[in-house]
C-alpha atoms as a PDB file:
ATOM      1  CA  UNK A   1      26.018 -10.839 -14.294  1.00  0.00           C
ATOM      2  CA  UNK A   2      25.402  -9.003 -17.543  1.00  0.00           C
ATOM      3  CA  UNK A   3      22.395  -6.551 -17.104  1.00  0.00           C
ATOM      4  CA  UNK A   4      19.446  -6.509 -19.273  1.00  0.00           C
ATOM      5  CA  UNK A   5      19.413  -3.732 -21.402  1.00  0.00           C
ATOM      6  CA  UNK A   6      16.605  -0.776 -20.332  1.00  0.00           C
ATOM      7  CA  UNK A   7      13.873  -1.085 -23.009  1.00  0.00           C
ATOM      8  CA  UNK A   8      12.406   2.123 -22.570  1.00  0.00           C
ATOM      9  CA  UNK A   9      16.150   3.329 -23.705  1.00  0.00           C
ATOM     10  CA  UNK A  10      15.879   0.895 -26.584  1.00  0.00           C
ATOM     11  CA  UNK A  11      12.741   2.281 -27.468  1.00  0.00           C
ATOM     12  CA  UNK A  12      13.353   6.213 -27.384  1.00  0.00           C
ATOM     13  CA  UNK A  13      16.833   4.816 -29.461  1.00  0.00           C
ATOM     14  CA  UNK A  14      14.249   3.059 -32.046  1.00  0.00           C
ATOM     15  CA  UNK A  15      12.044   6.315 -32.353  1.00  0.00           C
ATOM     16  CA  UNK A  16      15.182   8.373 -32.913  1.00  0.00           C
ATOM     17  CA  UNK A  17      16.433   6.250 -35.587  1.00  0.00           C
ATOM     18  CA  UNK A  18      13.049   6.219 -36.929  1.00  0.00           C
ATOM     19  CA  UNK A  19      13.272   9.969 -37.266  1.00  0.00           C
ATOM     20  CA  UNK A  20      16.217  10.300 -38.720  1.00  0.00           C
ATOM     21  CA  UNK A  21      15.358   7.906 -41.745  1.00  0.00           C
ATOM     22  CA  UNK A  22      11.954  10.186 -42.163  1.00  0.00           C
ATOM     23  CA  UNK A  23      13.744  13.328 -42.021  1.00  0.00           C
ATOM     24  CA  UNK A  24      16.467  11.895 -44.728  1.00  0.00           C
ATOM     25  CA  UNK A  25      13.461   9.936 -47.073  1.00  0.00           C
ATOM     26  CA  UNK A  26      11.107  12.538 -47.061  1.00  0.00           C
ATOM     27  CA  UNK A  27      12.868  15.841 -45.878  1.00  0.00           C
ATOM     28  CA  UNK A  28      10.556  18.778 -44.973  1.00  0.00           C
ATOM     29  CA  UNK A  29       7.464  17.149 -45.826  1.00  0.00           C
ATOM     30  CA  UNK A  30       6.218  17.352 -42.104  1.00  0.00           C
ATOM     31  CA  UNK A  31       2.577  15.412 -42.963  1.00  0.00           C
ATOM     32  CA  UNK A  32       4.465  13.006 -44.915  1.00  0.00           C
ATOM     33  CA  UNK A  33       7.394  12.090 -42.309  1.00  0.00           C
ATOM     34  CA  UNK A  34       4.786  12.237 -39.402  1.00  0.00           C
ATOM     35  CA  UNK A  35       2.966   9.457 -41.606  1.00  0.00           C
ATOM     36  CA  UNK A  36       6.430   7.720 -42.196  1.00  0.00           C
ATOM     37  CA  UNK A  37       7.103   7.429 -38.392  1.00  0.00           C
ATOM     38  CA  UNK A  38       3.885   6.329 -37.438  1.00  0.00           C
ATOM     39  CA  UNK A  39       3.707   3.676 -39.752  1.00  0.00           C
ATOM     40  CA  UNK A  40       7.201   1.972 -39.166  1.00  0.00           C
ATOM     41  CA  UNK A  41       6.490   2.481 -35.770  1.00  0.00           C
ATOM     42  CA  UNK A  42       3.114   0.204 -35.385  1.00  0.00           C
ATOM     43  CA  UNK A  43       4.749  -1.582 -38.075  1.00  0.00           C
ATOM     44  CA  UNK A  44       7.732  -2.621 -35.476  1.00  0.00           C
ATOM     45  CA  UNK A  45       5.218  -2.801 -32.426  1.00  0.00           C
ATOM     46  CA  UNK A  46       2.949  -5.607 -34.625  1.00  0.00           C
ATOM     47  CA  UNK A  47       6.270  -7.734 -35.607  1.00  0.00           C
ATOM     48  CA  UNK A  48       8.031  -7.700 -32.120  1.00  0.00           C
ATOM     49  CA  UNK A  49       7.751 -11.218 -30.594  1.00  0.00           C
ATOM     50  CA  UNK A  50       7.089 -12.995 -33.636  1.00  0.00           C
ATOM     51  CA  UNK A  51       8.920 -14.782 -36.304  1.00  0.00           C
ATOM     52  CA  UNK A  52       7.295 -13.326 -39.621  1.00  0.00           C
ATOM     53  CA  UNK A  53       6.007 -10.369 -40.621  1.00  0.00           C
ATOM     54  CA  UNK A  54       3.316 -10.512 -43.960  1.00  0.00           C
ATOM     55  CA  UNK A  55       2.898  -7.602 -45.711  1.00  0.00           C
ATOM     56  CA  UNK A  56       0.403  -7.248 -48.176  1.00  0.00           C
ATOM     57  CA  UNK A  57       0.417  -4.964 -51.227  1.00  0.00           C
ATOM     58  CA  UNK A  58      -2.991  -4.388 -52.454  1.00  0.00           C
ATOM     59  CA  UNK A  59      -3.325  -4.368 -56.270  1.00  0.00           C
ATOM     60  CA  UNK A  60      -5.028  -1.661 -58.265  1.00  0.00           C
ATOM     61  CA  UNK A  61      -3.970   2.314 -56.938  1.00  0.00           C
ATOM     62  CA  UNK A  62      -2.727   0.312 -53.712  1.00  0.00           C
ATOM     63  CA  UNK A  63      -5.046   1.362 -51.331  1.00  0.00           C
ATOM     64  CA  UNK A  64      -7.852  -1.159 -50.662  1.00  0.00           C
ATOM     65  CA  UNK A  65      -8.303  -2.417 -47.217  1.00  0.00           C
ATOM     66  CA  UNK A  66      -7.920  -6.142 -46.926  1.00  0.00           C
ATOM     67  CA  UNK A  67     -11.351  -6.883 -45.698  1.00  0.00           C
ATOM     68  CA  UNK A  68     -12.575  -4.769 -49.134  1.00  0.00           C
ATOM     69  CA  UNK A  69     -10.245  -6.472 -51.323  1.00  0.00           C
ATOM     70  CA  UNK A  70     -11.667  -8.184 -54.503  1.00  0.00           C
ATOM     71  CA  UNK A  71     -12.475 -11.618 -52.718  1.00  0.00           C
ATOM     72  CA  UNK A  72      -9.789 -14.003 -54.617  1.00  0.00           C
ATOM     73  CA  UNK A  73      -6.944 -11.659 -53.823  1.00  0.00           C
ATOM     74  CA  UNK A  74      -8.171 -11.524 -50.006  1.00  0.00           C
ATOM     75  CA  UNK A  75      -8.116 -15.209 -49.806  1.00  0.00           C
ATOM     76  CA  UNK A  76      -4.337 -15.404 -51.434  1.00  0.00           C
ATOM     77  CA  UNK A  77      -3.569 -13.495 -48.176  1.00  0.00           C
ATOM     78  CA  UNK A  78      -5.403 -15.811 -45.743  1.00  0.00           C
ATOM     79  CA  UNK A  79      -4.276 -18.709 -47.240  1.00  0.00           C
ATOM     80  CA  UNK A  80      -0.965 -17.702 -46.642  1.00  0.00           C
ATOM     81  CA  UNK A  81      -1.595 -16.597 -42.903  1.00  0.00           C
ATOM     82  CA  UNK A  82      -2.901 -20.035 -42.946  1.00  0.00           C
ATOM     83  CA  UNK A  83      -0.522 -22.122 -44.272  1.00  0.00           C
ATOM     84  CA  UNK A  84       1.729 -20.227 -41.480  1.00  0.00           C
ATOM     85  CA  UNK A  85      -0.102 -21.419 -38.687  1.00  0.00           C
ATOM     86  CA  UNK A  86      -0.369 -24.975 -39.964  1.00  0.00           C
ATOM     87  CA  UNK A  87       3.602 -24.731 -40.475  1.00  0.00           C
ATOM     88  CA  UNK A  88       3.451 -23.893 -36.432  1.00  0.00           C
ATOM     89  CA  UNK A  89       5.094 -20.091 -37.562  1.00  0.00           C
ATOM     90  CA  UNK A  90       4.039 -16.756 -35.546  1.00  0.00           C
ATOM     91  CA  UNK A  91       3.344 -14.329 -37.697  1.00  0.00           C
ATOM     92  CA  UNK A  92       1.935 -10.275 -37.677  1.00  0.00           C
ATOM     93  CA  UNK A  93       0.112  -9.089 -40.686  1.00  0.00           C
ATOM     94  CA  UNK A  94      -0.181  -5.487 -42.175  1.00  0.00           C
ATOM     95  CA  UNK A  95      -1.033  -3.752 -45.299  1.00  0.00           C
ATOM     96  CA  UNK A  96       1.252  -1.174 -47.610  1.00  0.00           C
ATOM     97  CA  UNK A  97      -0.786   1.633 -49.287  1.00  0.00           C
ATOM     98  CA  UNK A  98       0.861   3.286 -52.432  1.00  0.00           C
ATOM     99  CA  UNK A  99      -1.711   6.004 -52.330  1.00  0.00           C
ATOM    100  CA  UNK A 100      -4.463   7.640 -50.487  1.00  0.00           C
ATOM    101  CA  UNK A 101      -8.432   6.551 -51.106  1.00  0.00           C
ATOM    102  CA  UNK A 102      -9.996   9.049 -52.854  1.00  0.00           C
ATOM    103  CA  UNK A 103     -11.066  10.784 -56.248  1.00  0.00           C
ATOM    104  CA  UNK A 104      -8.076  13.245 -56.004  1.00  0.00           C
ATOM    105  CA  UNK A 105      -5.674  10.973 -54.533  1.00  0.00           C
ATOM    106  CA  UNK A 106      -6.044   9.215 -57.310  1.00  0.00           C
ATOM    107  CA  UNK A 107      -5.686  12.645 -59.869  1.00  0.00           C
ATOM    108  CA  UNK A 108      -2.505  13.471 -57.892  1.00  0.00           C
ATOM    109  CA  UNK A 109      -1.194  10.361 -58.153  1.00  0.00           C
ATOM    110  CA  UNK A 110      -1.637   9.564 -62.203  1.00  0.00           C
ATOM    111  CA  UNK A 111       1.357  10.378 -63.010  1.00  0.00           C
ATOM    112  CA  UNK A 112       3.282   8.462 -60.509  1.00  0.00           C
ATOM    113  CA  UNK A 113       1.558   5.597 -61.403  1.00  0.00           C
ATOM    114  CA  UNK A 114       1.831   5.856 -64.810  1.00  0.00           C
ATOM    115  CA  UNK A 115       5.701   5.932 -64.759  1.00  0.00           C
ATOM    116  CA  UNK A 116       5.049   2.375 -62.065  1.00  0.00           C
ATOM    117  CA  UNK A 117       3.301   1.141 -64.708  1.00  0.00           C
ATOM    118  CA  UNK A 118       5.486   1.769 -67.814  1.00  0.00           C
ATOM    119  CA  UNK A 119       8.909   2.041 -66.427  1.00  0.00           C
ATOM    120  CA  UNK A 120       8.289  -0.020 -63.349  1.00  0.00           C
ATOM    121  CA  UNK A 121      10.436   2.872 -61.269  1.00  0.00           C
ATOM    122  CA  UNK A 122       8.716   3.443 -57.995  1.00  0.00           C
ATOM    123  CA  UNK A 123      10.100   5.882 -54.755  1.00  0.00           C
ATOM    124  CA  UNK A 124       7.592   4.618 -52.636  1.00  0.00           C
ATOM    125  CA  UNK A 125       9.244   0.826 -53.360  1.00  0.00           C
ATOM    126  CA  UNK A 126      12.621   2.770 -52.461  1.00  0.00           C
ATOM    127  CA  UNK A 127      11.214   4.109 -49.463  1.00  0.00           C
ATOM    128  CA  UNK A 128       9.580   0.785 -47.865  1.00  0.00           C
ATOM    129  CA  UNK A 129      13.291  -0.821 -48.959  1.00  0.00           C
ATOM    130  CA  UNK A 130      14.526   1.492 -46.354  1.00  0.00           C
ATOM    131  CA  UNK A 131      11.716   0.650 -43.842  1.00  0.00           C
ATOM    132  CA  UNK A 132      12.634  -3.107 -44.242  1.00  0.00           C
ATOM    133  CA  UNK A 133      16.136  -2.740 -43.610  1.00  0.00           C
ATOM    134  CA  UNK A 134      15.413  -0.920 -40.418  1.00  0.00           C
ATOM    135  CA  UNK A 135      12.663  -3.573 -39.298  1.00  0.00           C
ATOM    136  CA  UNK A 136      15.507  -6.792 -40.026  1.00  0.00           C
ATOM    137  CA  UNK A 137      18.241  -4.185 -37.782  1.00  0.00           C
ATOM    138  CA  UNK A 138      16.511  -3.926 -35.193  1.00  0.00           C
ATOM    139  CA  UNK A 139      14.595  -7.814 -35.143  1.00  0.00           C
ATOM    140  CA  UNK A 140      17.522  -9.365 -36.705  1.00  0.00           C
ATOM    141  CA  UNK A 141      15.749 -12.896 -36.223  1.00  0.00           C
ATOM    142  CA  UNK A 142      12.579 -11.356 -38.192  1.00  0.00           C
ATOM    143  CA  UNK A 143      11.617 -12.634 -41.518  1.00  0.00           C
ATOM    144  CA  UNK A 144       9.815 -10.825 -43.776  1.00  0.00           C
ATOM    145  CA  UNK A 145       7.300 -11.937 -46.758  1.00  0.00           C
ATOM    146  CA  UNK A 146       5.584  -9.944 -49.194  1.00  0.00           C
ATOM    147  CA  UNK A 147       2.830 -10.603 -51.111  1.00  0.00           C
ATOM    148  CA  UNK A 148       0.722  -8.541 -54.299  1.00  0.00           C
ATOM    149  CA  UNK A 149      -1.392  -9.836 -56.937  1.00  0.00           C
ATOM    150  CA  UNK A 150      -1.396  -7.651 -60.506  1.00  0.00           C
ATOM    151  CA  UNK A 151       0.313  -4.038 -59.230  1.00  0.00           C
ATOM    152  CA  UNK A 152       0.458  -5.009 -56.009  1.00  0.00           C
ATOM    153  CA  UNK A 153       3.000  -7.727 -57.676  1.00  0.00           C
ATOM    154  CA  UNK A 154       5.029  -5.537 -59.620  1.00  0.00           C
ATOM    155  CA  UNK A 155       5.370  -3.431 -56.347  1.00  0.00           C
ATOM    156  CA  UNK A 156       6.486  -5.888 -54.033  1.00  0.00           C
ATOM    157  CA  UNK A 157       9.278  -6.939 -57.491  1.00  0.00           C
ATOM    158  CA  UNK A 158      10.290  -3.296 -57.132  1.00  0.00           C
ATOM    159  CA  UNK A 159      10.941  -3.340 -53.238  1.00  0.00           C
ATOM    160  CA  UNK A 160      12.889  -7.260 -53.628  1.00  0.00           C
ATOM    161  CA  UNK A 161      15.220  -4.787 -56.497  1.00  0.00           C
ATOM    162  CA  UNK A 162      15.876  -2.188 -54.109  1.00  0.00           C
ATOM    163  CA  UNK A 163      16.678  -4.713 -51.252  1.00  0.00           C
ATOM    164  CA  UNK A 164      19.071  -6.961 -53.680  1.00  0.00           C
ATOM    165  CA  UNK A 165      20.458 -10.310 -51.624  1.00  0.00           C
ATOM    166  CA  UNK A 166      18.926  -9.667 -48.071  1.00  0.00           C
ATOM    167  CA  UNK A 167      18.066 -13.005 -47.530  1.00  0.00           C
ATOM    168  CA  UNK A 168      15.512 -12.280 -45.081  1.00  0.00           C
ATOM    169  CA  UNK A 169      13.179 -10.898 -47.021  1.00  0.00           C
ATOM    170  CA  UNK A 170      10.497 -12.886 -49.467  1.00  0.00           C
ATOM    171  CA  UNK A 171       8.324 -11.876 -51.697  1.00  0.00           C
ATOM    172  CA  UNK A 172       4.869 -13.819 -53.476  1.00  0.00           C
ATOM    173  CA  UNK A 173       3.708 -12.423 -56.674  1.00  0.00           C
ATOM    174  CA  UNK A 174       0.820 -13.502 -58.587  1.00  0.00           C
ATOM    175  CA  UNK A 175      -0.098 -11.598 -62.021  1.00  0.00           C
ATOM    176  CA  UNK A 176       2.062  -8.626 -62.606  1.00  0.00           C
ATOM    177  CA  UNK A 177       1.366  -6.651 -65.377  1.00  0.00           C
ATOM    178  CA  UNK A 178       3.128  -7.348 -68.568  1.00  0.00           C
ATOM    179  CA  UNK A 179       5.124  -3.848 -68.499  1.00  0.00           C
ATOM    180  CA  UNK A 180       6.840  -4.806 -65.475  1.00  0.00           C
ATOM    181  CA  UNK A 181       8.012  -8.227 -66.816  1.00  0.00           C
ATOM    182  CA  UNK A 182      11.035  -6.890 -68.311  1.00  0.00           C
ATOM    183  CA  UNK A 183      12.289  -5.478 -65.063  1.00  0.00           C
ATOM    184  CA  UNK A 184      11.265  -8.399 -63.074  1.00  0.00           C
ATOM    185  CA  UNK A 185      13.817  -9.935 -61.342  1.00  0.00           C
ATOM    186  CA  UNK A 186      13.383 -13.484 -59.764  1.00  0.00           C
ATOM    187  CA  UNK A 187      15.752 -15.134 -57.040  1.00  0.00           C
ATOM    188  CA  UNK A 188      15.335 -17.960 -54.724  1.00  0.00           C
ATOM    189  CA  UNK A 189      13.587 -15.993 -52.912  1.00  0.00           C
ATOM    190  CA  UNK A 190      10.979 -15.556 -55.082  1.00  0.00           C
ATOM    191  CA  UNK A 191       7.344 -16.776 -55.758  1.00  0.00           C
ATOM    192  CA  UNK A 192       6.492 -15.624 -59.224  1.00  0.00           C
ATOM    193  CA  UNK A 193       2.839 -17.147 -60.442  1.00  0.00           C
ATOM    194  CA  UNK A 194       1.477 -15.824 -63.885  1.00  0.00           C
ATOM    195  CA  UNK A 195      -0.994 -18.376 -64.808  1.00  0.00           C
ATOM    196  CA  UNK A 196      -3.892 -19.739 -62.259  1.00  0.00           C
ATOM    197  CA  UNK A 197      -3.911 -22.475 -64.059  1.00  0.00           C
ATOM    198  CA  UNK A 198      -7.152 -22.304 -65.543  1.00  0.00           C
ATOM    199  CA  UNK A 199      -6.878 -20.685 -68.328  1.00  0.00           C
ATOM    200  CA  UNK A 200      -3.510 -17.898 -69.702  1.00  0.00           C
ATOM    201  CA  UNK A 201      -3.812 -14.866 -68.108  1.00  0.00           C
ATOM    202  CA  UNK A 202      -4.108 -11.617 -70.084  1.00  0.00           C
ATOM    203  CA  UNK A 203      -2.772  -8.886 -68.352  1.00  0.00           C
ATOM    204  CA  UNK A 204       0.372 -10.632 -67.795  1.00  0.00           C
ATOM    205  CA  UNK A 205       0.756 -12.425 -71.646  1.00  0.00           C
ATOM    206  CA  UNK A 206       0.541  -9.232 -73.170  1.00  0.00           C
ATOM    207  CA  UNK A 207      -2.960  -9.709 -74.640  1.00  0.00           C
ATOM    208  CA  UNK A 208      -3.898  -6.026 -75.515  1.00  0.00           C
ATOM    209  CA  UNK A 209      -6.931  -7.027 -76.973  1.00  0.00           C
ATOM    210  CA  UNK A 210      -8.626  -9.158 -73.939  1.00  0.00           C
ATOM    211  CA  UNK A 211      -7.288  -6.603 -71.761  1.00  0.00           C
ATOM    212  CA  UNK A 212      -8.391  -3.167 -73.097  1.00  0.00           C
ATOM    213  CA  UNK A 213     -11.959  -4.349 -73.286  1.00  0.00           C
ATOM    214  CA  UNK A 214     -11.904  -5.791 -69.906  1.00  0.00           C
ATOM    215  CA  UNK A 215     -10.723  -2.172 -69.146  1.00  0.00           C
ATOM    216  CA  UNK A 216     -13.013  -0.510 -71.365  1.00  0.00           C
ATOM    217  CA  UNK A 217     -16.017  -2.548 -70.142  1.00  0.00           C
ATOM    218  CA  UNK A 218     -15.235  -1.649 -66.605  1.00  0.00           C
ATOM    219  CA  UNK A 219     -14.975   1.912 -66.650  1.00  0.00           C
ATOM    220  CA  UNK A 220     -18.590   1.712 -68.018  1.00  0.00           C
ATOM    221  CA  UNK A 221     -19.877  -0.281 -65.136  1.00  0.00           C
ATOM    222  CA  UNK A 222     -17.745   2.088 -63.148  1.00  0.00           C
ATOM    223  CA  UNK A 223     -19.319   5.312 -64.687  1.00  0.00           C
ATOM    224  CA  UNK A 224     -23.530   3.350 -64.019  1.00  0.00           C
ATOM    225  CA  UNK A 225     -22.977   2.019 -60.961  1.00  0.00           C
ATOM    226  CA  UNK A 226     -22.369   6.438 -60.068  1.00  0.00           C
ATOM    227  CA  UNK A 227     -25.422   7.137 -62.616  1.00  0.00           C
ATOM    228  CA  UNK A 228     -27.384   4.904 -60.005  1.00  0.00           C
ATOM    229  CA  UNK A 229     -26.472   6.093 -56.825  1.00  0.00           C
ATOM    230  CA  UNK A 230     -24.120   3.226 -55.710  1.00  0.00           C
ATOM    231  CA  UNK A 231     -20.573   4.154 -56.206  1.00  0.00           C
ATOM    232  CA  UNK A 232     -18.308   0.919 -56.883  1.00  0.00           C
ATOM    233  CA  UNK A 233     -14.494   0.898 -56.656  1.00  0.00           C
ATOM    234  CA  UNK A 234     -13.121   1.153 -60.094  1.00  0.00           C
ATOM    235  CA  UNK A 235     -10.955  -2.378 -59.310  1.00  0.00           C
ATOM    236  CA  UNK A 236     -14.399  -4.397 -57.958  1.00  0.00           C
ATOM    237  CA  UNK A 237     -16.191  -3.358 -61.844  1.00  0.00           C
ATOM    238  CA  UNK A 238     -13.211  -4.881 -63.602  1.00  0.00           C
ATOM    239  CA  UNK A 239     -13.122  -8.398 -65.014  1.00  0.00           C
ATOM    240  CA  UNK A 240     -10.790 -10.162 -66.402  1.00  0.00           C
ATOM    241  CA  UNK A 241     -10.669 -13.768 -66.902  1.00  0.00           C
ATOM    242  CA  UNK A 242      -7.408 -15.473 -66.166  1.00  0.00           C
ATOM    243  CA  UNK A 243      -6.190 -12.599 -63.510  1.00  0.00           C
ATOM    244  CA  UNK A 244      -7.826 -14.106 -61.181  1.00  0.00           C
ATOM    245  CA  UNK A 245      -5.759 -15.830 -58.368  1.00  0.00           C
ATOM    246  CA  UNK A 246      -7.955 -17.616 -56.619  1.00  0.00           C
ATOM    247  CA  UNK A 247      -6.465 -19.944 -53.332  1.00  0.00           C
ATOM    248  CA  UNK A 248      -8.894 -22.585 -53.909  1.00  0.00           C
ATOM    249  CA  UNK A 249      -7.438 -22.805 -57.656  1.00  0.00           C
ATOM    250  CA  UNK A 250      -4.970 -26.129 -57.078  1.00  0.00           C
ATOM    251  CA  UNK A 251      -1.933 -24.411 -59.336  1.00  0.00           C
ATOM    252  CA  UNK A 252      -1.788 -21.230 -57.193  1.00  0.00           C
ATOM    253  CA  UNK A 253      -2.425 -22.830 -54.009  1.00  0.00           C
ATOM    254  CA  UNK A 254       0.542 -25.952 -54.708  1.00  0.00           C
ATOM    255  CA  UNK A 255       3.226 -23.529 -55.426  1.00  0.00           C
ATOM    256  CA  UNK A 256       2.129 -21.083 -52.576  1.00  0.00           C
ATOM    257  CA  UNK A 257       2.277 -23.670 -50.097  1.00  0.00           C
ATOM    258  CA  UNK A 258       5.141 -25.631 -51.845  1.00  0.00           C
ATOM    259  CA  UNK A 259       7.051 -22.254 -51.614  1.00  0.00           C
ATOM    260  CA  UNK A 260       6.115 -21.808 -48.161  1.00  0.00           C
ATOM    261  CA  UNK A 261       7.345 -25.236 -46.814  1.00  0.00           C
ATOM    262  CA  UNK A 262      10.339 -24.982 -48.880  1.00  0.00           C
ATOM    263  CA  UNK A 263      11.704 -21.816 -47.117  1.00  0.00           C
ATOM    264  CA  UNK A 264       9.715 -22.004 -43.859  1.00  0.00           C
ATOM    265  CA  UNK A 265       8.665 -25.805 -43.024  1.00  0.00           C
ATOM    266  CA  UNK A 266      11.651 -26.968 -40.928  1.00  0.00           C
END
């Protein structure tokens, strides 16, 4: 009879290979690989058992907790979780942050984000590649979808280029940015949205004009909201009409679930 393998031994085997990858992404960057292994490792711990693993990638800097997200992009993520459960799927959900949640996180990080934005180059895209591939090695039977609205899109793009044809991963994107739409890549896998179907959507048709005064107008509100005492998050003053992706909105929510059923339904 063929013994069970000793999952404490699987698990110190796990953490090894976990800090291996750290010490070969991120080098001697102790804060930064202690970060690293921490997060694959709860990552790992949440998708054990279960058949999909939904990772969202806020929009914006990439660092907004779901429960603070801008309300339409929170309920593109439950409606997904949603649709799961109807489709009879287990499923784990978790967040990806691109950068820490503060005033000088966000001055450190400028001109990382900048090249995101214009070149649509990202290491951090590179790096959760690598995550991924260690996840689907060690849960072979895992599945894997993504999902990002505006930057968050363009992000979880970047990641799908980095992985190329594993076909275990998936990836929902609703509104990237028109920089990124010349590195975009779409495959079967797939779920590219850039209209709500409503009404054209700005930031991703290249409408300078709608867009810098949406921009314009929200660093203002930005800049009274800290006049008054109330601080707002720079992504809750901005608004644009058309980048919104709401679930309720029957476009986005038909090919969501059309996409899910599609891959996931049988």
């Amino acid at each position: 009879m063929k013994e069970r393998p000793d999952m404490t031994s699987m698990k110190s085997e796990l953490q090894v290979e976990i800090e291996r990858l750290a010490e070969r992404l991120l080098g001697r960057e102790d804060g930064k690989r202690a970060d690293f292994i921490g997060r694959v490792t709860e990552t790992y711990n949440r998708a054990m058992g279960k058949e999909f693993l939904v990772i969202h990638n806020p929009g914006g800097w990439g660092n907004t907790l779901l429960e603070l997200c801008l309300d339409w992009e929170r309920s593109i993520v439950t409606g997904v979780t949603g649709t799961m459960d109807e489709l009879g799927r287990t499923w784990a959900l978790t967040q990806h942050f691109r950068s820490g949640n503060s005033f000088w996180h966000h001055m450190r990080d400028v001109g990382k984000e900048a090249r995101f934005f214009l070149k649509s180059k990202s290491r951090q895209a590179e790096i959760m590649a690598e995550e991924l591939r260690l996840l689907i090695r060690r849960l072979p039977e895992l599945r894997v979808v993504l999902v990002g609205a505006s930057q968050g899109a363009a992000f979880g793009n970047a990641v799908m280029r980095e992985l190329g044809d594993n076909n275990q991963v998936y990836s929902i994107e609703l509104g990237i940015f028109f920089p990124h739409m010349s590195h975009r890549v779409i495959t079967e896998r797939t779920l590219a949205i850039d209209t709500n179907g409503m009404m054209p959507d700005p930031m991703a048709h290249r409408n300078l004009k709608a867009g810098t005064k949406a921009y314009m107008l929200a660093f203002l509100r930005w800049f009274r909201y800290r006049l008054q005492g109330k601080p707002a998050k720079f992504t809750h003053c901005i608004n644009v009409p058309g980048h919104e992706y709401r679930w309720e909105y029957p476009e986005v929510q038909g090919k969501v679930r059309e996409f899910l059923k599609a891959n996931f339904g049988n």
